[in-house]
C-alpha atoms as a PDB file:
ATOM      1  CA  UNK A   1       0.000   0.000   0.000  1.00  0.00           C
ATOM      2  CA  UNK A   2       1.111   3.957  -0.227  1.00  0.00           C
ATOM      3  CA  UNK A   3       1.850   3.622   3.598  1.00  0.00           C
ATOM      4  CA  UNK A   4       4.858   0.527   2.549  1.00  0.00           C
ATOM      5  CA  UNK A   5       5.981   2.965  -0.134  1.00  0.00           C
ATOM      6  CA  UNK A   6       6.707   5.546   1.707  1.00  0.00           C
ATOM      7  CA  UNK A   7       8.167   3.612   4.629  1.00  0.00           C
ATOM      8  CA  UNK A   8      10.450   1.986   2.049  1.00  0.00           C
ATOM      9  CA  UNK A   9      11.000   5.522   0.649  1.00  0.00           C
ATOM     10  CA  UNK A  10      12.112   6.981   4.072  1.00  0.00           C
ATOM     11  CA  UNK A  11      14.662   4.276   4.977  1.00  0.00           C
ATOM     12  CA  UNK A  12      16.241   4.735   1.439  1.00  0.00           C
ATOM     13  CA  UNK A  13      16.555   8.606   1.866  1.00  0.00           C
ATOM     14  CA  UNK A  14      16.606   8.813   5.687  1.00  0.00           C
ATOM     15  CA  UNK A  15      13.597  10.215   6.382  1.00  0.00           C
ATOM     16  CA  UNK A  16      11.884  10.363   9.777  1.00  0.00           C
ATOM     17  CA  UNK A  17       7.778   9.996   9.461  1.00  0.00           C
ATOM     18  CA  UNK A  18       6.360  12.911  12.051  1.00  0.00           C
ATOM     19  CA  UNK A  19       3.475  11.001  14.152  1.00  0.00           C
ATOM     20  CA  UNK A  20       1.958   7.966  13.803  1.00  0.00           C
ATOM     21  CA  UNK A  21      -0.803   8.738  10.538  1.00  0.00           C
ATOM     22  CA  UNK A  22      -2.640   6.056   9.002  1.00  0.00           C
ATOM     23  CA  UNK A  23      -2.622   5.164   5.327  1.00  0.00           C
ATOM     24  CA  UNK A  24      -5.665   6.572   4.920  1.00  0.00           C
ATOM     25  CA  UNK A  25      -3.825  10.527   5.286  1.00  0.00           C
ATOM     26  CA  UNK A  26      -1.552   9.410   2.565  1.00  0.00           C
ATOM     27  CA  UNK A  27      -4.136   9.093   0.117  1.00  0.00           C
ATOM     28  CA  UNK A  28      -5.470  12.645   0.566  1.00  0.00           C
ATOM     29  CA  UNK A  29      -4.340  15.082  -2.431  1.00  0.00           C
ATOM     30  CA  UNK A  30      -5.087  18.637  -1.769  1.00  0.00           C
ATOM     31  CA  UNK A  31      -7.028  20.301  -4.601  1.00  0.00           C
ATOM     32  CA  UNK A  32      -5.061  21.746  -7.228  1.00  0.00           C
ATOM     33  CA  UNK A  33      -5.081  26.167  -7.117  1.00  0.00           C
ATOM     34  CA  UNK A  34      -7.414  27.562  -9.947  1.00  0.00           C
ATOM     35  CA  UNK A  35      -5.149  30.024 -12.557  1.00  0.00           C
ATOM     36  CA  UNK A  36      -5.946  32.755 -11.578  1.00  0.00           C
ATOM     37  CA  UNK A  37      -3.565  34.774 -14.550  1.00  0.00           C
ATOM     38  CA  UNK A  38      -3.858  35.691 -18.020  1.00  0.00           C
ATOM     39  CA  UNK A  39      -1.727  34.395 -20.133  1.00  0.00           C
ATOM     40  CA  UNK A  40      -2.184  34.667 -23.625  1.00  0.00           C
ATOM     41  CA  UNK A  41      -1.880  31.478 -25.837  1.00  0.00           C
ATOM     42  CA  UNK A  42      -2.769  29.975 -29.199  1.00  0.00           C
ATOM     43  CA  UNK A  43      -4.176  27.063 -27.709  1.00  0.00           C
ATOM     44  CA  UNK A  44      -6.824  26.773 -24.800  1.00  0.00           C
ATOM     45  CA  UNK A  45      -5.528  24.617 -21.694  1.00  0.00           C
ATOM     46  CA  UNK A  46      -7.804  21.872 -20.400  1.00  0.00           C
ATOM     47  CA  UNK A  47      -8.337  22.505 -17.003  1.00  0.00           C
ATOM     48  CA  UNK A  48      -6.249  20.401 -15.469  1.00  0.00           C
ATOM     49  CA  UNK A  49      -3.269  21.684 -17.670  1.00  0.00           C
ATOM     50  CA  UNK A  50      -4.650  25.260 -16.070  1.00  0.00           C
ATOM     51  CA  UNK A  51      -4.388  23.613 -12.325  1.00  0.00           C
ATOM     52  CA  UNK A  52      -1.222  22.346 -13.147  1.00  0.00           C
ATOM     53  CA  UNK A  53       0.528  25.438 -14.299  1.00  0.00           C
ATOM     54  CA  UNK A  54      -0.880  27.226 -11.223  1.00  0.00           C
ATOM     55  CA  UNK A  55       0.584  24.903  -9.072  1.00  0.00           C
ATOM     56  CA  UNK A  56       4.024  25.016 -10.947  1.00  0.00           C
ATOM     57  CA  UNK A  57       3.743  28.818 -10.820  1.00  0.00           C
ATOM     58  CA  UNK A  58       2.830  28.752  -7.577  1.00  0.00           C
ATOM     59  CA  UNK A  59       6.175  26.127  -6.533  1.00  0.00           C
ATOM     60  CA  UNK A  60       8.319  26.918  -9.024  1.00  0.00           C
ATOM     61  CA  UNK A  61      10.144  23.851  -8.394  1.00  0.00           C
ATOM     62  CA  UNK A  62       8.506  20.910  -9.286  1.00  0.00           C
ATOM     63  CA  UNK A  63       7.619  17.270 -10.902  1.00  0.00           C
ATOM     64  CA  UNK A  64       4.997  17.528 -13.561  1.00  0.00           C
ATOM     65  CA  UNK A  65       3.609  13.632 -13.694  1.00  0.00           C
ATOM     66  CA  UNK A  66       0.607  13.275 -15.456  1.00  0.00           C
ATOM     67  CA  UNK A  67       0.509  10.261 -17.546  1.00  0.00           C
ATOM     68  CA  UNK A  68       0.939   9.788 -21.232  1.00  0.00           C
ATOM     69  CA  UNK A  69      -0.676  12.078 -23.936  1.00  0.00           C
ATOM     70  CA  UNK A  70      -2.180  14.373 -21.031  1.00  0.00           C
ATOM     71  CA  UNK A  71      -0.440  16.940 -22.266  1.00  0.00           C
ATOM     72  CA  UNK A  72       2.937  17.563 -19.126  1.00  0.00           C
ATOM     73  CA  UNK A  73       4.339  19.457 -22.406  1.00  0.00           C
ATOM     74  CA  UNK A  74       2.318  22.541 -22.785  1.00  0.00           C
ATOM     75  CA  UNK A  75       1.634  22.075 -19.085  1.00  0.00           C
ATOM     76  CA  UNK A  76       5.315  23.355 -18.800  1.00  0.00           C
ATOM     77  CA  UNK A  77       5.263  25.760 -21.464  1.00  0.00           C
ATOM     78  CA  UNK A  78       2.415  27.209 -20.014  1.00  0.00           C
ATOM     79  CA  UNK A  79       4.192  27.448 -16.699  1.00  0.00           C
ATOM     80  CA  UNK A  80       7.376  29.344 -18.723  1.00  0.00           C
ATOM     81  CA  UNK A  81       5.481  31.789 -20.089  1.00  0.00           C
ATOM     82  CA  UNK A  82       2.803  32.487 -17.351  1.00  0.00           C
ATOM     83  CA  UNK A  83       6.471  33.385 -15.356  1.00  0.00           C
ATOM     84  CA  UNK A  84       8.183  35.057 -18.249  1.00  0.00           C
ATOM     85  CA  UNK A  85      11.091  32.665 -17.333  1.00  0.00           C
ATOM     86  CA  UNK A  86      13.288  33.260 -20.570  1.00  0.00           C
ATOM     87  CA  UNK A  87      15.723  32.343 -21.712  1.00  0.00           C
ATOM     88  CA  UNK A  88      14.661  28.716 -20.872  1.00  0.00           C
ATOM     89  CA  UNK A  89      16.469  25.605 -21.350  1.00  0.00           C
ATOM     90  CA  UNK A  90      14.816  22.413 -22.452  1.00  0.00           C
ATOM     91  CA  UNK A  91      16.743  19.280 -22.182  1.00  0.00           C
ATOM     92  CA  UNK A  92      15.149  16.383 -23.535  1.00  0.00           C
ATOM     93  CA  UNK A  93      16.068  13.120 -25.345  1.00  0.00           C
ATOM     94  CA  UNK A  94      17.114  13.754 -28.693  1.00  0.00           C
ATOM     95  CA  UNK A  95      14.140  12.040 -30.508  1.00  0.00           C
ATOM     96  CA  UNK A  96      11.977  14.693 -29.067  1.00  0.00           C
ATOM     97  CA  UNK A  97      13.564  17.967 -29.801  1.00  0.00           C
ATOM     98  CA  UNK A  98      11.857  18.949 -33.042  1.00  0.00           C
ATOM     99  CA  UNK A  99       8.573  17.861 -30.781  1.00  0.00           C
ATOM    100  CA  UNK A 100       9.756  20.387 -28.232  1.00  0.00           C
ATOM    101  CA  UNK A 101      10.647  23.161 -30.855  1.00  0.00           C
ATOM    102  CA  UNK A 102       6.982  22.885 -32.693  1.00  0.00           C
ATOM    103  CA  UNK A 103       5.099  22.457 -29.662  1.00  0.00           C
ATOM    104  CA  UNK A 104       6.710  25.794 -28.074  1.00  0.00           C
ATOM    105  CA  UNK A 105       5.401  27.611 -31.181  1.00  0.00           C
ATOM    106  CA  UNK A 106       2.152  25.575 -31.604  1.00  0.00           C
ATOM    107  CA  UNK A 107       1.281  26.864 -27.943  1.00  0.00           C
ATOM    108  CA  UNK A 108       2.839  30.418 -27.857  1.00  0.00           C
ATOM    109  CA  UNK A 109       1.791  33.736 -29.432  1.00  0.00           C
ATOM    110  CA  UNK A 110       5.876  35.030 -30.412  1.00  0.00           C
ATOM    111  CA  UNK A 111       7.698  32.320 -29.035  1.00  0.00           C
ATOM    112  CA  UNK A 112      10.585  30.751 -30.623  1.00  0.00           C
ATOM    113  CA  UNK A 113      12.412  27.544 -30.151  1.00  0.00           C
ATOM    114  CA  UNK A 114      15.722  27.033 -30.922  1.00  0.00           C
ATOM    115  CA  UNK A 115      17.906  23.258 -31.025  1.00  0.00           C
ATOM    116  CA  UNK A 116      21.374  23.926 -30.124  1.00  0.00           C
ATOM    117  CA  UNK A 117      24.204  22.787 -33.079  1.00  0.00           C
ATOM    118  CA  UNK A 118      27.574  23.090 -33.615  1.00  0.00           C
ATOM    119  CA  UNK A 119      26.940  26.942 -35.650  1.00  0.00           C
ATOM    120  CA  UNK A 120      25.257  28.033 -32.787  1.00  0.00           C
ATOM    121  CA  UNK A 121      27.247  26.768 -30.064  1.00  0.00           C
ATOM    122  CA  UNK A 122      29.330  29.601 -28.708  1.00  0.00           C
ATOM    123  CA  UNK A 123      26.826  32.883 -29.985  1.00  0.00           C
ATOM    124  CA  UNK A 124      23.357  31.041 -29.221  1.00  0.00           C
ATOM    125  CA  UNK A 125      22.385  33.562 -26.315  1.00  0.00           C
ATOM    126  CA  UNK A 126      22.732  36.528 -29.627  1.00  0.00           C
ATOM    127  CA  UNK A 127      19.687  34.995 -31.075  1.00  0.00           C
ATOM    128  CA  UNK A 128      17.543  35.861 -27.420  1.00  0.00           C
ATOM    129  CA  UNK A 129      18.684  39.183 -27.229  1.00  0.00           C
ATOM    130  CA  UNK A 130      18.161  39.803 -30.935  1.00  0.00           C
ATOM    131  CA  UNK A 131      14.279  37.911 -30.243  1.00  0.00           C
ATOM    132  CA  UNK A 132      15.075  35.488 -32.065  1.00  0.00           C
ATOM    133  CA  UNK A 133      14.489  32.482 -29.574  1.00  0.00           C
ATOM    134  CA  UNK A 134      13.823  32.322 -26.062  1.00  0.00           C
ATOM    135  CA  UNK A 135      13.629  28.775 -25.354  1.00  0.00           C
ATOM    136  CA  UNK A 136      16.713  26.473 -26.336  1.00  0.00           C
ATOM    137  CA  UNK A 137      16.698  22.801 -26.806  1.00  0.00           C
ATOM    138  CA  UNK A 138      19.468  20.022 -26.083  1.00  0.00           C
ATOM    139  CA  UNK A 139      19.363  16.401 -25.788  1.00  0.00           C
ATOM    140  CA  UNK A 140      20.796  14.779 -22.535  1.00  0.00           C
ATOM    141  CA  UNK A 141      24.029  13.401 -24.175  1.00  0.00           C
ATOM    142  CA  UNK A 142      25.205  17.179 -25.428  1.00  0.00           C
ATOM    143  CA  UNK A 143      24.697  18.639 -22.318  1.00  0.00           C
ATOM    144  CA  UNK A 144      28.917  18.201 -22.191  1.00  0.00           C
ATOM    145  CA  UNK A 145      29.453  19.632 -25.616  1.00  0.00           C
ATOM    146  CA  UNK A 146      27.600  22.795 -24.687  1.00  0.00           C
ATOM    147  CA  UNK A 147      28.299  23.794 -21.358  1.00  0.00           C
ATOM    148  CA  UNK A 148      31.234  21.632 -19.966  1.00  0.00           C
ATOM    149  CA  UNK A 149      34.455  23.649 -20.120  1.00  0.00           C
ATOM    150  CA  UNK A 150      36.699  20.593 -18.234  1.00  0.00           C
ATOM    151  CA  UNK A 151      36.200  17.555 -16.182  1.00  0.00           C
ATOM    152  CA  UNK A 152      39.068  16.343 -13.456  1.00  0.00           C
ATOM    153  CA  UNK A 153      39.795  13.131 -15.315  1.00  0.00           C
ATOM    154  CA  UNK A 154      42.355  12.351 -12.214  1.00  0.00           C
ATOM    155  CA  UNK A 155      39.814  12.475  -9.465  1.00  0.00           C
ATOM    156  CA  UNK A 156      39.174   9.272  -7.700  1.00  0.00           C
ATOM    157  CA  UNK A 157      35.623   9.572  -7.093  1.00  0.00           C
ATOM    158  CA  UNK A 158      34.265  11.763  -9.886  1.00  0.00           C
ATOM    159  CA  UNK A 159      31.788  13.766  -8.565  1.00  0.00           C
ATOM    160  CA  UNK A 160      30.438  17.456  -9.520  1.00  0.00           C
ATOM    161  CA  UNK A 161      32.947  19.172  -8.142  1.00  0.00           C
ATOM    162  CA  UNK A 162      35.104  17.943 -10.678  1.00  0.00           C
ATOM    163  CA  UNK A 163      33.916  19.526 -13.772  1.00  0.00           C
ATOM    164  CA  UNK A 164      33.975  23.273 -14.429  1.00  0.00           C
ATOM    165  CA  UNK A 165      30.936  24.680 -16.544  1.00  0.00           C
ATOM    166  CA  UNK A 166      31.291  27.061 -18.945  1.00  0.00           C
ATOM    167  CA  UNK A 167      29.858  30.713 -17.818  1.00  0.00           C
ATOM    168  CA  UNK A 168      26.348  30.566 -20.710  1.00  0.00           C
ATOM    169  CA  UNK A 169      24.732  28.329 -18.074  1.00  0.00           C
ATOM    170  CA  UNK A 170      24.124  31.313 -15.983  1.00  0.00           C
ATOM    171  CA  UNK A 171      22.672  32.756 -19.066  1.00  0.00           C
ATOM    172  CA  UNK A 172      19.496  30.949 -18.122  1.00  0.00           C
ATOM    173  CA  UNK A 173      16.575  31.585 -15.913  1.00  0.00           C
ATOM    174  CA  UNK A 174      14.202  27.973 -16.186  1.00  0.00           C
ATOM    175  CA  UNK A 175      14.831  24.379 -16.789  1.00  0.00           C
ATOM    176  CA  UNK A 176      12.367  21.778 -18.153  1.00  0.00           C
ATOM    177  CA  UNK A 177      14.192  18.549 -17.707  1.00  0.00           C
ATOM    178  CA  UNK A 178      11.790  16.370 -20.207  1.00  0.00           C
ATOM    179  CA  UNK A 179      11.773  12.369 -19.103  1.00  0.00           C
ATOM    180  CA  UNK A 180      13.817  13.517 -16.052  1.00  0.00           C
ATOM    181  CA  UNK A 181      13.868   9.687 -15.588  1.00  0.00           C
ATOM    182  CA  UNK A 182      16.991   9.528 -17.734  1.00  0.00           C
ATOM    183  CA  UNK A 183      18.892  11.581 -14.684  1.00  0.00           C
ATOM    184  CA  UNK A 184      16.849   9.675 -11.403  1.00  0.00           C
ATOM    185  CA  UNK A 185      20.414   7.878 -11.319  1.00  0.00           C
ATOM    186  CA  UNK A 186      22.961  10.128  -9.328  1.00  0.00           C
ATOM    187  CA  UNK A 187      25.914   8.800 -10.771  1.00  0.00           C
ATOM    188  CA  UNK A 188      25.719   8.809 -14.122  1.00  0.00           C
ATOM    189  CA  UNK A 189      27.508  11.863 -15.671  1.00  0.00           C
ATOM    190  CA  UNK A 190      24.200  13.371 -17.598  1.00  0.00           C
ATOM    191  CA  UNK A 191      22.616  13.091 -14.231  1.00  0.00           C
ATOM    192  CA  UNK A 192      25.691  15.313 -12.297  1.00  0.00           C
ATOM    193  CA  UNK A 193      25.707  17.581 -15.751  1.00  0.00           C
ATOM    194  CA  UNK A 194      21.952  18.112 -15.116  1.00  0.00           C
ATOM    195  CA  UNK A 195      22.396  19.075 -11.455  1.00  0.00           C
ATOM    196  CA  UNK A 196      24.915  21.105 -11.882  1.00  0.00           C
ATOM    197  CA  UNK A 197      22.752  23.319 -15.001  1.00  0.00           C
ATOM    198  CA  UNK A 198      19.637  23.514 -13.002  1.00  0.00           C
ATOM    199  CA  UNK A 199      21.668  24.429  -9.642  1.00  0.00           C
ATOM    200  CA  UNK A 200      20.414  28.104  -8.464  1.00  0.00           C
ATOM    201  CA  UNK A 201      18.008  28.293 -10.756  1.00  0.00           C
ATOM    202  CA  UNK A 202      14.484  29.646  -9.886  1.00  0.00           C
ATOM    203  CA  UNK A 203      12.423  27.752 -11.980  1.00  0.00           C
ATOM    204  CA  UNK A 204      13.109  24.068 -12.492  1.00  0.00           C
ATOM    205  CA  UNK A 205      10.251  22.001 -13.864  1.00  0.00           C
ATOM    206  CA  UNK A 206      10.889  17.799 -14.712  1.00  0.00           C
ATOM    207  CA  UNK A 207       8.639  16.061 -16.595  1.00  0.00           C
END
């Protein structure tokens, strides 16, 4: 039951459980916060995609989780531009990056989406302050060839602190990690590159 998943949860992680609540407590989701913004789009929201952006907006740090084909994709760009959290930074498996580039303009009014290649790589911030993009799209497996300036090769136990970013991931203010499952492993290095990208910023959403 949700009660043995979260006990099993809390001896992995080292939580402590505060009082003795029944399983029943666990299964009691708080209702979702109505949108209570304008933001203008091309496309109208279902409600839930409404609720959910609220609630991102609202946490600015979150897990967006709905299931398959419910839409977590506009849910998120919904979020971004309900914040006006550009430049934006979509990381995604590489399959999906033309998805990510249409659907940004499929739900925006003057939105552009822009996948990150070799021409771009050192002058892609020119094309946001020129308007030319304000979201930017990279696969998981680039995430080196774009913003990794070294990695300590001669440490023991490579960790974060052993690779120096380049300064253009400062250059963003929001992070949609898309099937953040690929990074749930801490030690992988697209898992430590993805920390270390997302660290400090304000809005972080994972899909």
């Amino acid at each position: 039951g949700v009660r043995d998943h979260l006990e099993r949860f809390a001896a992995k992680y080292h939580f402590q459980f505060a009082g003795k609540q029944t399983e029943e407590v666990y299964n009691v989701i708080a209702p979702l916060p109505e949108l209570n913004i304008d933001i203008p789009l091309k496309l109208t929201p279902f409600p839930y995609q409404k609720n959910g952006a609220a609630y991102a907006l609202e946490k600015k740090k979150v897990i967006i989780g709905d299931e398959m084909g419910l839409g977590k994709t506009g849910q998120a760009i919904i979020t971004i531009e309900g914040a006006n959290a550009y430049p934006c930074l979509v990381i995604c498996p590489s399959s999906l990056k033309e998805n990510w580039k249409r659907e940004i303009e499929k739900w925006t009014i003057n939105r552009k989406g822009m996948i990150l290649e070799d021409k771009v790589k050192t002058n892609f911030h020119r094309y946001y302050e020129a308007g030319l993009a304000q979201t930017f799209i990279v696969n998981y497996e680039s995430l080196k060839k774009y913003f990794v300036k070294s990695i300590n090769k001669d440490s023991k136990k490579f960790t974060l602190k052993d690779v120096e970013f380049l300064p253009n991931i400062n250059f963003f203010k929001s992070v949609i990690l898309d099937e953040s499952h690929r990074v749930k492993s801490t030690s992988t290095l697209q898992s430590k590159l993805s920390k270390g990208i997302t660290k400090g910023k304000e809005w972080i959403l994972a899909l």
